[in-house]
PDB file of N, CA and C in Angstrom:
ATOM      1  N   UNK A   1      -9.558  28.552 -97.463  1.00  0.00           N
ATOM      2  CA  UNK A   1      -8.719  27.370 -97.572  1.00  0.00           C
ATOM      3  C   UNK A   1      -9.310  26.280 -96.688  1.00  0.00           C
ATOM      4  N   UNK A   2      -9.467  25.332 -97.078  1.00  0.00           N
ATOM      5  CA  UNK A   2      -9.716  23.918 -96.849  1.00  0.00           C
ATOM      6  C   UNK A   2      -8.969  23.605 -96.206  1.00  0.00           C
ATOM      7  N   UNK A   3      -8.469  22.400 -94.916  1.00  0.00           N
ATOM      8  CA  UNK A   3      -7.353  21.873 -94.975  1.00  0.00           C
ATOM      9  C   UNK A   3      -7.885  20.494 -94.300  1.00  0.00           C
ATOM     10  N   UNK A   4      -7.171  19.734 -94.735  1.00  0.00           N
ATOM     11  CA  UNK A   4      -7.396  18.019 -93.659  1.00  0.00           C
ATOM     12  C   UNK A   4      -5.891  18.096 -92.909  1.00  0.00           C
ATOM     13  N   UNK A   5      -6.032  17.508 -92.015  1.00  0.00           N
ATOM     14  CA  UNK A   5      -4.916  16.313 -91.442  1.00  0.00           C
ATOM     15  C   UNK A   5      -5.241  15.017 -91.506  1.00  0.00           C
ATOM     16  N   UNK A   6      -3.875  14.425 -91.721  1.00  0.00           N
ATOM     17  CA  UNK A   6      -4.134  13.388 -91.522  1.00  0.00           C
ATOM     18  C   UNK A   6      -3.184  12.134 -91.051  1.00  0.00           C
ATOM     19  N   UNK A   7      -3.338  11.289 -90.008  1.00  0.00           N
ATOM     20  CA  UNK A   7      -2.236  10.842 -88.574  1.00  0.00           C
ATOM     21  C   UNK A   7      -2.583   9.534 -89.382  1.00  0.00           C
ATOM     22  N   UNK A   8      -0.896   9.292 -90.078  1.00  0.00           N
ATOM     23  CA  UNK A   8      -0.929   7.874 -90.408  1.00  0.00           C
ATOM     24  C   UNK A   8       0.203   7.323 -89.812  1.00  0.00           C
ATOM     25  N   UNK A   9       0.098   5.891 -89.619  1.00  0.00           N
ATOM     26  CA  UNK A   9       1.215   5.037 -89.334  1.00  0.00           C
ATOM     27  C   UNK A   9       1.573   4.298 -90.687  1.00  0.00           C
ATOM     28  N   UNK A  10       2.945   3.649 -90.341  1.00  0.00           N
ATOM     29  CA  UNK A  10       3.836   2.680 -91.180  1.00  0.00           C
ATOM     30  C   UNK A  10       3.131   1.624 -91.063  1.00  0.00           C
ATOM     31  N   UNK A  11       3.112   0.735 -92.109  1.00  0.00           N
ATOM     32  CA  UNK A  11       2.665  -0.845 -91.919  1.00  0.00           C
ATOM     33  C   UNK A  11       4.383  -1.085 -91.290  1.00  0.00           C
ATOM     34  N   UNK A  12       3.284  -2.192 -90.575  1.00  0.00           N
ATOM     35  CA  UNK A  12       4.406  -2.894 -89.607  1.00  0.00           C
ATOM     36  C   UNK A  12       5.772  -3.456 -90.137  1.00  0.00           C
ATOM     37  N   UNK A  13       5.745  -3.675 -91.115  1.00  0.00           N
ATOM     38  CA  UNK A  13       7.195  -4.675 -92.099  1.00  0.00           C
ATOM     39  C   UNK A  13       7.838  -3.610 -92.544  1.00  0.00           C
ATOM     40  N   UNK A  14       7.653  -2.220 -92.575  1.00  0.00           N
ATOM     41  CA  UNK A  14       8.868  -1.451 -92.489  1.00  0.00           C
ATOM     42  C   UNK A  14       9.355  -0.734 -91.896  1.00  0.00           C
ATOM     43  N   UNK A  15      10.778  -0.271 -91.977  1.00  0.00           N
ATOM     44  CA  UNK A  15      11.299   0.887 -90.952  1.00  0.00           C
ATOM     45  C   UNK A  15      10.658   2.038 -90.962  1.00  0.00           C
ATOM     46  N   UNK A  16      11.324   2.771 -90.372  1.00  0.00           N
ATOM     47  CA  UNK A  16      10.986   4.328 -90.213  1.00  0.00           C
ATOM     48  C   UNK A  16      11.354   5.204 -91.374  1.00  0.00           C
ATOM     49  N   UNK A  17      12.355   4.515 -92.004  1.00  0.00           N
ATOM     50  CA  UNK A  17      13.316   4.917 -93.454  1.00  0.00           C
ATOM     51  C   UNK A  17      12.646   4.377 -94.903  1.00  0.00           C
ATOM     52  N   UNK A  18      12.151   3.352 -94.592  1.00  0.00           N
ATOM     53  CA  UNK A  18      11.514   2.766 -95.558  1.00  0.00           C
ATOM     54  C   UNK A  18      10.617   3.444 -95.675  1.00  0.00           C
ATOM     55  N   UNK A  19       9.494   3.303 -94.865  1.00  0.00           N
ATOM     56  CA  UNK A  19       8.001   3.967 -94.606  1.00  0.00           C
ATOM     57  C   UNK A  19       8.555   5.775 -94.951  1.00  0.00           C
ATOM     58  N   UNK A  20       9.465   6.525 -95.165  1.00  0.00           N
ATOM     59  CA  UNK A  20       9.202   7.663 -95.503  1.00  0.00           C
ATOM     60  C   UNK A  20      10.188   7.915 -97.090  1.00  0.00           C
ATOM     61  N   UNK A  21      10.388   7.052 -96.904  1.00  0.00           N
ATOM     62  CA  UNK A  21      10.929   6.699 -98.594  1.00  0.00           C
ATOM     63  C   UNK A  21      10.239   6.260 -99.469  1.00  0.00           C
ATOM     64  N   UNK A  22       9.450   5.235 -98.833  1.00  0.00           N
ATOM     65  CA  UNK A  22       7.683   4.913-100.209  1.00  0.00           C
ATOM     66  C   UNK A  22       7.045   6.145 -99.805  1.00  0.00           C
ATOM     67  N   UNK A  23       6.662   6.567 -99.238  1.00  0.00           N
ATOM     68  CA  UNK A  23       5.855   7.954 -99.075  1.00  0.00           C
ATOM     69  C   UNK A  23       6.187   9.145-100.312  1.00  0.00           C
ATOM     70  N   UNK A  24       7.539   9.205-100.093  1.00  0.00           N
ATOM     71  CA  UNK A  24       7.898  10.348-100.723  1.00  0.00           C
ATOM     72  C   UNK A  24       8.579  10.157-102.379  1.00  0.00           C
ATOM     73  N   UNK A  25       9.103   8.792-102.212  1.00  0.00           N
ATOM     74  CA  UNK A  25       9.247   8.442-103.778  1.00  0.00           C
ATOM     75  C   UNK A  25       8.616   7.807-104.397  1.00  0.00           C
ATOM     76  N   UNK A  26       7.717   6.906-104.297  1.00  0.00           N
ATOM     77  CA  UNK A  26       6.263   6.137-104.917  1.00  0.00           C
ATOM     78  C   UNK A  26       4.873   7.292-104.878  1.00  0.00           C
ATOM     79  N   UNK A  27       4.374   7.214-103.362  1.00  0.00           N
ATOM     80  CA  UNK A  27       3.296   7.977-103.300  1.00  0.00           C
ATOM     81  C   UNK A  27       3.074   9.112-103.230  1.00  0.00           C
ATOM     82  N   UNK A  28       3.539   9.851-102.985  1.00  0.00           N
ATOM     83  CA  UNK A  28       3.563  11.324-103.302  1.00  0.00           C
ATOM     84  C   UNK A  28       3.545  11.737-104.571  1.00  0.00           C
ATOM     85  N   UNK A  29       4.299  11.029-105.572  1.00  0.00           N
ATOM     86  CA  UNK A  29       4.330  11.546-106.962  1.00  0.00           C
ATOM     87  C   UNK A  29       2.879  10.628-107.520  1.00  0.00           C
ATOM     88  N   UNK A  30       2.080   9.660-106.691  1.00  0.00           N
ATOM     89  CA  UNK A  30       1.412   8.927-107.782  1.00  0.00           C
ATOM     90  C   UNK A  30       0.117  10.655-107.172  1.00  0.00           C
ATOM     91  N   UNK A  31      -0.004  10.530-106.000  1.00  0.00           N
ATOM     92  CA  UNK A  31      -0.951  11.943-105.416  1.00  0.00           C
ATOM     93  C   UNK A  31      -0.551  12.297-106.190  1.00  0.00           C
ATOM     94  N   UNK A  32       0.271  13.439-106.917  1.00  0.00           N
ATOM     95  CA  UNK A  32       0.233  14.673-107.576  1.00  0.00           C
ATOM     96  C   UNK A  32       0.254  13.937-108.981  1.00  0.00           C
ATOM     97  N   UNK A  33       0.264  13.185-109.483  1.00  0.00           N
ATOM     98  CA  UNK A  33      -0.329  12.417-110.806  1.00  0.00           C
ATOM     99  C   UNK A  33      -1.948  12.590-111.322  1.00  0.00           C
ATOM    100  N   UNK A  34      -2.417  12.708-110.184  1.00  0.00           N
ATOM    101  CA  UNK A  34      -3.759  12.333-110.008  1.00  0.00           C
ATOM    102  C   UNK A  34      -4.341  13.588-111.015  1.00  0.00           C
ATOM    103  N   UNK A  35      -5.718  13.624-111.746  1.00  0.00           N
ATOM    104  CA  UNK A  35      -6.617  14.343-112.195  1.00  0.00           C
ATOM    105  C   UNK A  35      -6.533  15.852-111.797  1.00  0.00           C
ATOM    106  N   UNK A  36      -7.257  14.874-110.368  1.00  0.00           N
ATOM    107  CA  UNK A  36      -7.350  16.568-109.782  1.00  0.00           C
ATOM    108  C   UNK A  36      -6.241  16.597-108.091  1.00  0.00           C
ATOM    109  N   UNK A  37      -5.993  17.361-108.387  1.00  0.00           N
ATOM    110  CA  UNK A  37      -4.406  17.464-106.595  1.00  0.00           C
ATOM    111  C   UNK A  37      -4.807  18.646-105.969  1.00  0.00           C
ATOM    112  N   UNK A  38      -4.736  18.190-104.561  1.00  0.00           N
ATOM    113  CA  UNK A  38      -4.175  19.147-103.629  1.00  0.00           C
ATOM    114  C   UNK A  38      -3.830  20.881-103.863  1.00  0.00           C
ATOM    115  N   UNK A  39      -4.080  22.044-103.027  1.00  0.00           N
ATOM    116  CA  UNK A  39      -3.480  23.063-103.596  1.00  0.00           C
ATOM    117  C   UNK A  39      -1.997  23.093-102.615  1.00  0.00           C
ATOM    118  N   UNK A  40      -2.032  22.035-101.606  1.00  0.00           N
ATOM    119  CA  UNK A  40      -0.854  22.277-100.592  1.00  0.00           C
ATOM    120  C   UNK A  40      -0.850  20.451 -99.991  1.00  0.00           C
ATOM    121  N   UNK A  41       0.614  19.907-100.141  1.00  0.00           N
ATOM    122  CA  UNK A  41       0.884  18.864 -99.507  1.00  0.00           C
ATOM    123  C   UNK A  41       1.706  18.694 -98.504  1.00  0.00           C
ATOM    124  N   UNK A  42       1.579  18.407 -97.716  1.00  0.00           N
ATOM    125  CA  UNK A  42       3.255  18.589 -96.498  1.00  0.00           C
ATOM    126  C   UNK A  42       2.784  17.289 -96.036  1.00  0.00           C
ATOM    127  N   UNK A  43       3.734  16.857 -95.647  1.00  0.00           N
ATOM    128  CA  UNK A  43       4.463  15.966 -95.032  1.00  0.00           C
ATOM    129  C   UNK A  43       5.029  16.083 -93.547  1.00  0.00           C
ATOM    130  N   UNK A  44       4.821  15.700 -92.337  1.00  0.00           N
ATOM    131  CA  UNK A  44       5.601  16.223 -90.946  1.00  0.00           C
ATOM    132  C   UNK A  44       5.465  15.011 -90.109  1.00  0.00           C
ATOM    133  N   UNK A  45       7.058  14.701 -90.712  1.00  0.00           N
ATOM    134  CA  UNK A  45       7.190  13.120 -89.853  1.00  0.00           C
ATOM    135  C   UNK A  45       7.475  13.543 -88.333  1.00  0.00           C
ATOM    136  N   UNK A  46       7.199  12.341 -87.475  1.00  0.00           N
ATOM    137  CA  UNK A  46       7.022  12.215 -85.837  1.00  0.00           C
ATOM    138  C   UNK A  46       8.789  12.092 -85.927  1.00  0.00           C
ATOM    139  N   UNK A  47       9.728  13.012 -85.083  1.00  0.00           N
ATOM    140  CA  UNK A  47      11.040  12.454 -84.863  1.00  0.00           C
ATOM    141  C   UNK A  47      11.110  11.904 -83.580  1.00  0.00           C
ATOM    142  N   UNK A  48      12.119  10.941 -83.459  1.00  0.00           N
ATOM    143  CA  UNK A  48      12.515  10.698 -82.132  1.00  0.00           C
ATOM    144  C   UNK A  48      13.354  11.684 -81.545  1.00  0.00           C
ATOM    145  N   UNK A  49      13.036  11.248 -80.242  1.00  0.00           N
ATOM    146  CA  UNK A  49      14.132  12.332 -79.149  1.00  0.00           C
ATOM    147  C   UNK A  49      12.775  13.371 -78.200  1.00  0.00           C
ATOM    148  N   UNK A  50      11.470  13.518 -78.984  1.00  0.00           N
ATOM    149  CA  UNK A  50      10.741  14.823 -78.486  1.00  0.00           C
ATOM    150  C   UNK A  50      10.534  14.497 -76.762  1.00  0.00           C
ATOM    151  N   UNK A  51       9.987  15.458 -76.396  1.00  0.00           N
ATOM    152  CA  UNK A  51       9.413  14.842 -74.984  1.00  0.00           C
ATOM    153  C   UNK A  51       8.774  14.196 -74.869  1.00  0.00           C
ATOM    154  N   UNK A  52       7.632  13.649 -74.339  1.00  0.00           N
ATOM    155  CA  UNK A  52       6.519  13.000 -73.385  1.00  0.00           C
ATOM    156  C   UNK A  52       6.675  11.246 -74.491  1.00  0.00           C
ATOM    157  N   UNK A  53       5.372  10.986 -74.250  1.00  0.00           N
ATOM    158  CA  UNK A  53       5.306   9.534 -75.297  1.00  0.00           C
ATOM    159  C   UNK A  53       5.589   9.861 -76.628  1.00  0.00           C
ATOM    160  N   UNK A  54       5.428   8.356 -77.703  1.00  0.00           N
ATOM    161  CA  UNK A  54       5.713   8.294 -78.603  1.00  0.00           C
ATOM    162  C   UNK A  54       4.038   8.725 -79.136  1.00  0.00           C
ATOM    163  N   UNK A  55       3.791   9.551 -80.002  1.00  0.00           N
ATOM    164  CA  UNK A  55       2.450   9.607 -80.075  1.00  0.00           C
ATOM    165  C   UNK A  55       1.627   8.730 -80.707  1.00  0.00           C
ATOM    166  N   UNK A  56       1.828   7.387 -81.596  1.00  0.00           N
ATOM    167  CA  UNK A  56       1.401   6.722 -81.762  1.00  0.00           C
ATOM    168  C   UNK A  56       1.019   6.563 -83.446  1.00  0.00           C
ATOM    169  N   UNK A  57       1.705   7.362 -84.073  1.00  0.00           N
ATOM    170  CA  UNK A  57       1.698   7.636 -85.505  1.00  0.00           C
ATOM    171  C   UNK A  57       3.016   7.885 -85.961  1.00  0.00           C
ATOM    172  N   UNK A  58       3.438   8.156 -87.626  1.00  0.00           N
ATOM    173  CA  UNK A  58       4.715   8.720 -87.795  1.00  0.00           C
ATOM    174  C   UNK A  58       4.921   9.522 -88.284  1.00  0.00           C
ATOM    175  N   UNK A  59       3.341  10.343 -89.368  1.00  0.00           N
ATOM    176  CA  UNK A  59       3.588  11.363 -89.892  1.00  0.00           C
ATOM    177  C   UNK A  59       2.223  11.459 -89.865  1.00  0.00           C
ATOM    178  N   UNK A  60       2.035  13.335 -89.726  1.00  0.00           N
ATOM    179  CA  UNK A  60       1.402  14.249 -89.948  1.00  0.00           C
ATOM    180  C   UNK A  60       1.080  14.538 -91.591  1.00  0.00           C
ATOM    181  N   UNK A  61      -0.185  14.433 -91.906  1.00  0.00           N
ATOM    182  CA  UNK A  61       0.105  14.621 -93.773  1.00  0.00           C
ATOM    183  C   UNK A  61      -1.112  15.780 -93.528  1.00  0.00           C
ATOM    184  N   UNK A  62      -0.797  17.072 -94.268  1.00  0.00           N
ATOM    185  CA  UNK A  62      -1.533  18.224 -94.101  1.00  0.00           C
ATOM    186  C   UNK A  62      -2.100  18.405 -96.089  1.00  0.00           C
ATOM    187  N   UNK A  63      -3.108  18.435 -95.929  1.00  0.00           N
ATOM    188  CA  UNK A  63      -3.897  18.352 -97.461  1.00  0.00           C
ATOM    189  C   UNK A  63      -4.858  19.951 -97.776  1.00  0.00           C
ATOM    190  N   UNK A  64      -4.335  20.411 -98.374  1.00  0.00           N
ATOM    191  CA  UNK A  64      -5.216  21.876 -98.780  1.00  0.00           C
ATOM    192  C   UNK A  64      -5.594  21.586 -99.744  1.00  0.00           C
ATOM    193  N   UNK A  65      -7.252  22.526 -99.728  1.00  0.00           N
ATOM    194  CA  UNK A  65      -7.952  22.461-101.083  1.00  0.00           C
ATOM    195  C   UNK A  65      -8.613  23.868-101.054  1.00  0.00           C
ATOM    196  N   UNK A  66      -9.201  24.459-102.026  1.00  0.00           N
ATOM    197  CA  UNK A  66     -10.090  25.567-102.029  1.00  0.00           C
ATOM    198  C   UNK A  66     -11.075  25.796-101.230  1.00  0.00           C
ATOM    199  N   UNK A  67     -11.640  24.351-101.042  1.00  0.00           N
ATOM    200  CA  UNK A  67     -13.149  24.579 -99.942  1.00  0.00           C
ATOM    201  C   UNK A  67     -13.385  23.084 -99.770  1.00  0.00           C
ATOM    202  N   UNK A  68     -14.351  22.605 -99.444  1.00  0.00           N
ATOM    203  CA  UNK A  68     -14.681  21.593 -98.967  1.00  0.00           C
ATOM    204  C   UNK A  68     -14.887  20.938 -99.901  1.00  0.00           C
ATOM    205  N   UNK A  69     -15.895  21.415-101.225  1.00  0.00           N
ATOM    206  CA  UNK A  69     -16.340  21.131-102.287  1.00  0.00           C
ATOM    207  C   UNK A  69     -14.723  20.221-103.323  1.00  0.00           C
ATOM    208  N   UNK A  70     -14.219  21.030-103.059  1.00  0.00           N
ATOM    209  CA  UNK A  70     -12.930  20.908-104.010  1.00  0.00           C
ATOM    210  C   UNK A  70     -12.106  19.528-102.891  1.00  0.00           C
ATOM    211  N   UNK A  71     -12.150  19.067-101.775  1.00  0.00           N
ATOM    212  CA  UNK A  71     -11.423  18.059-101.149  1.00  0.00           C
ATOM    213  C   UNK A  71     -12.321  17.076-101.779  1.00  0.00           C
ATOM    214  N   UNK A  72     -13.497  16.822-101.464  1.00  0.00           N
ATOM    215  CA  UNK A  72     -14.621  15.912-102.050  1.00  0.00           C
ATOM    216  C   UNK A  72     -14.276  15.426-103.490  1.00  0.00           C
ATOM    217  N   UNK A  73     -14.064  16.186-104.181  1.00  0.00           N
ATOM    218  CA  UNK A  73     -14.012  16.133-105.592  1.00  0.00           C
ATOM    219  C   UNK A  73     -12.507  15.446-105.590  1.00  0.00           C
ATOM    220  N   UNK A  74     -11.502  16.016-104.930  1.00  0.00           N
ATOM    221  CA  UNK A  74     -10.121  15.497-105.064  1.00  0.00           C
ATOM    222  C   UNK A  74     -10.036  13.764-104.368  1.00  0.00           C
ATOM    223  N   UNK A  75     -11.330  13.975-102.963  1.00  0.00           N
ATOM    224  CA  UNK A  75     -11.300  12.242-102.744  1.00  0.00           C
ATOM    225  C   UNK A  75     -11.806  11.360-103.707  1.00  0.00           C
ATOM    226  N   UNK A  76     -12.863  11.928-104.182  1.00  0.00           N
ATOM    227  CA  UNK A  76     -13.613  10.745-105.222  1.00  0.00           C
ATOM    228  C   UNK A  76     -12.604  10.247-106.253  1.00  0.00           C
ATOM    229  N   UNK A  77     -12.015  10.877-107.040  1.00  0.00           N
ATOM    230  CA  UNK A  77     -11.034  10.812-107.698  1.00  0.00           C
ATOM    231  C   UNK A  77      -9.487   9.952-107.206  1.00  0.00           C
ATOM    232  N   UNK A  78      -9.206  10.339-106.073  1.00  0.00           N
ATOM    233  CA  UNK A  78      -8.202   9.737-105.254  1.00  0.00           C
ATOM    234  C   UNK A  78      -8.515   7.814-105.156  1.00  0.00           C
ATOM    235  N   UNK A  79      -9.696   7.775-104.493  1.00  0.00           N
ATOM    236  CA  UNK A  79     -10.012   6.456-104.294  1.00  0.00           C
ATOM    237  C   UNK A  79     -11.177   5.681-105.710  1.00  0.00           C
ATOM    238  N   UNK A  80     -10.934   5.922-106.622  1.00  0.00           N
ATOM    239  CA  UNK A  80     -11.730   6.090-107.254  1.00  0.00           C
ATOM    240  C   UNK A  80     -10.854   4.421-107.899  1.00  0.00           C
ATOM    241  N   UNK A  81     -11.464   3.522-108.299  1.00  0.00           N
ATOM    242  CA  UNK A  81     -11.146   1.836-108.618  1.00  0.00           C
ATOM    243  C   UNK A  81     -10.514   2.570-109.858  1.00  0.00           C
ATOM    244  N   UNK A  82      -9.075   1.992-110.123  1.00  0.00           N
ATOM    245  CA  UNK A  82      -7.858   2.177-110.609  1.00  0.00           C
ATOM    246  C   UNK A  82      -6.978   3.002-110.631  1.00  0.00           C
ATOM    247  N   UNK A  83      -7.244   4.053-109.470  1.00  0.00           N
ATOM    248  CA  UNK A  83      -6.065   5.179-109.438  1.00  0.00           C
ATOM    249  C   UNK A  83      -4.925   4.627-108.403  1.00  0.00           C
ATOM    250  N   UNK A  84      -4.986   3.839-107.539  1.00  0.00           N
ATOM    251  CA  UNK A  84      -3.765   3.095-107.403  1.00  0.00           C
ATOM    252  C   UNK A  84      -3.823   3.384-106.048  1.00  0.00           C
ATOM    253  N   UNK A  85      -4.205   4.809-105.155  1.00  0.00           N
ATOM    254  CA  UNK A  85      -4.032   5.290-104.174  1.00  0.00           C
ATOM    255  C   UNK A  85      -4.004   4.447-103.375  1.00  0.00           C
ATOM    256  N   UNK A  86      -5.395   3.776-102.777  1.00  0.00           N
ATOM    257  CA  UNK A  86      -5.957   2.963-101.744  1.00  0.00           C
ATOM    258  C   UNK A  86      -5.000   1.879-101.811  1.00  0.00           C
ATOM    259  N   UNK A  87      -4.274   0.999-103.609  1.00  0.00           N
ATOM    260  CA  UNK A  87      -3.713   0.285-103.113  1.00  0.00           C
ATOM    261  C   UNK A  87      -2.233   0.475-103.256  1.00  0.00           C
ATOM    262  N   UNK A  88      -1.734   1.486-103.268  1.00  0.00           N
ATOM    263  CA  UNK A  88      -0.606   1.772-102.698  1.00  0.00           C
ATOM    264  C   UNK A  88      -0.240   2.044-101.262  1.00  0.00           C
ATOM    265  N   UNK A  89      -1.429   3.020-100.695  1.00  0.00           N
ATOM    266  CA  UNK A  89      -1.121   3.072 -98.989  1.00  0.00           C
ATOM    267  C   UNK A  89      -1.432   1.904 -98.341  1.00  0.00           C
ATOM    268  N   UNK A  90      -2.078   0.606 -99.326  1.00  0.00           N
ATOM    269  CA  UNK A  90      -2.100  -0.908 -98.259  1.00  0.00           C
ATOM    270  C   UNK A  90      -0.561  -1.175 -98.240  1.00  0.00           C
ATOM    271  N   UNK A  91       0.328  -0.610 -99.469  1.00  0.00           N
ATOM    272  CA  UNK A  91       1.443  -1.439 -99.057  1.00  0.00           C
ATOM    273  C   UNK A  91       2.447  -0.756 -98.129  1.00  0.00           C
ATOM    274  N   UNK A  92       2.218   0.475 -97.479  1.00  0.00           N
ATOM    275  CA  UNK A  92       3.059   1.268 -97.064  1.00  0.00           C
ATOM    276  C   UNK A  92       2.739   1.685 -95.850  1.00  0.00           C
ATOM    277  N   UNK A  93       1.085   1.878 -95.219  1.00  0.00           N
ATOM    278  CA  UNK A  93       0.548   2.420 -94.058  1.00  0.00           C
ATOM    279  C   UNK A  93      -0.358   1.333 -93.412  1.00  0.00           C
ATOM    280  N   UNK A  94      -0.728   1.172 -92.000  1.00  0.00           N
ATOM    281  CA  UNK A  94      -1.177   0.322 -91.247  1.00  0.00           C
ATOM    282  C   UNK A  94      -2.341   1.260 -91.512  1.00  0.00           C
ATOM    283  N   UNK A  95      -3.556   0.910 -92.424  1.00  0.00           N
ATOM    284  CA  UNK A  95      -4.924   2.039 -92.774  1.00  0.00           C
ATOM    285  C   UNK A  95      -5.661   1.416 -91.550  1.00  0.00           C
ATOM    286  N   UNK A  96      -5.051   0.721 -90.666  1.00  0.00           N
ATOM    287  CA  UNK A  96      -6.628   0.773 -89.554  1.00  0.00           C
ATOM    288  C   UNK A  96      -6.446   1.840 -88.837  1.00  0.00           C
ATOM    289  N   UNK A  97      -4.982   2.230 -88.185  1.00  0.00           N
ATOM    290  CA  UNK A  97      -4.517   3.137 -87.379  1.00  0.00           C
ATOM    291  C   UNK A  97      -5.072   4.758 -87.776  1.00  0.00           C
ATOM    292  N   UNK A  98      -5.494   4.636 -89.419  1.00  0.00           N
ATOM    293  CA  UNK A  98      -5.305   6.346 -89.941  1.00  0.00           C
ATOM    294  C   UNK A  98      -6.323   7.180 -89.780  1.00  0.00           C
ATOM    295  N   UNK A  99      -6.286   8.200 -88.968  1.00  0.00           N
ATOM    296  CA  UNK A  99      -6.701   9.164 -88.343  1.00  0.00           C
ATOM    297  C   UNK A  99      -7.624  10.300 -88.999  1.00  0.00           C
ATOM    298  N   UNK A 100      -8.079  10.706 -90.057  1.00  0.00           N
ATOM    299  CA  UNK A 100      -8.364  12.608 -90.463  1.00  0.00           C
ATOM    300  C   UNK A 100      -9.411  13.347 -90.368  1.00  0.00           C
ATOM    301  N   UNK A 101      -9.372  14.244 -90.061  1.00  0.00           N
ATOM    302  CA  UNK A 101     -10.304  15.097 -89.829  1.00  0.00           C
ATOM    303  C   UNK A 101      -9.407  16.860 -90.126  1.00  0.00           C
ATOM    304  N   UNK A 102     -10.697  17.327 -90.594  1.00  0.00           N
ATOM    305  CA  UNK A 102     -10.501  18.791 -90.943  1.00  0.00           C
ATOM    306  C   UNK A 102     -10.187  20.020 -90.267  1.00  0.00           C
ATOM    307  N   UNK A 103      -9.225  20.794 -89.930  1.00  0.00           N
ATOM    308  CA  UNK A 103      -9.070  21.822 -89.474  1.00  0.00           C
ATOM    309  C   UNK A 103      -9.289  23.146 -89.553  1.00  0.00           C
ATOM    310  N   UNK A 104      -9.509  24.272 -88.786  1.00  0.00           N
ATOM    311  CA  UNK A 104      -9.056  25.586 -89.066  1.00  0.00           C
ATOM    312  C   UNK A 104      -8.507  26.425 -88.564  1.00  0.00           C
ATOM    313  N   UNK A 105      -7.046  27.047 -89.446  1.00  0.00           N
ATOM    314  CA  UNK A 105      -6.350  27.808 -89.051  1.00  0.00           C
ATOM    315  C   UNK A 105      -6.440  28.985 -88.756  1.00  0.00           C
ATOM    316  N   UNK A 106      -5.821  29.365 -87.305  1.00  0.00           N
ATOM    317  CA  UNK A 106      -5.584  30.824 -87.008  1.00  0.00           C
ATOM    318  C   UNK A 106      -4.620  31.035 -86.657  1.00  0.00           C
ATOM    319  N   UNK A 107      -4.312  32.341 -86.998  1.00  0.00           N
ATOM    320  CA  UNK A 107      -3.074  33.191 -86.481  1.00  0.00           C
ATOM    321  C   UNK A 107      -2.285  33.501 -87.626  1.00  0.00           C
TER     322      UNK A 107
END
């Protein structure tokens, strides 16, 4: 298993409610629209209340694929001029702030 993270913020002009309401009712369904998708999507918004600072993002977006080969193939496609992706997260995420890089799980 493949996996990315990935630490995005809200564009600035919306709430915290807004920003996880286009996420989950616009973009999420246009992602799983797509050609080729994900074998695993989650979502893990930042809540208030935790301890220490605010970490500087609002959600955690966790992306599984088969292998590396298979994320590649799912980005080209993703950003690919007319699938909408790139310009849907201009209207919803601050893309200078966004963070990803690949993980691996143990335990």
């Amino acid at each position: 298993m493949y996996r990315v993270m990935a630490l995005l913020s809200k564009h600035p002009n919306l709430t915290a409610e807004e920003f996880a309401d286009h996420y989950e009712n616009r973009h999420v369904p246009l992602v799983l629209g797509l050609s080729l998708r994900p074998d695993g999507y989650l979502r893990h918004y930042v809540q208030p209340g935790g301890s220490g600072e605010a970490p500087g993002f609002d959600v955690v977006t966790q992306l599984e694929f088969e292998d590396q080969a298979a994320y590649f193939a799912w980005a080209r496609v993703a950003y690919a001029p007319g699938s909408g992706v790139q310009e849907d997260e201009e209207r919803f995420l601050d893309r200078s702030r966004t963070r990803s890089f690949a993980v691996r799980t143990e335990g």
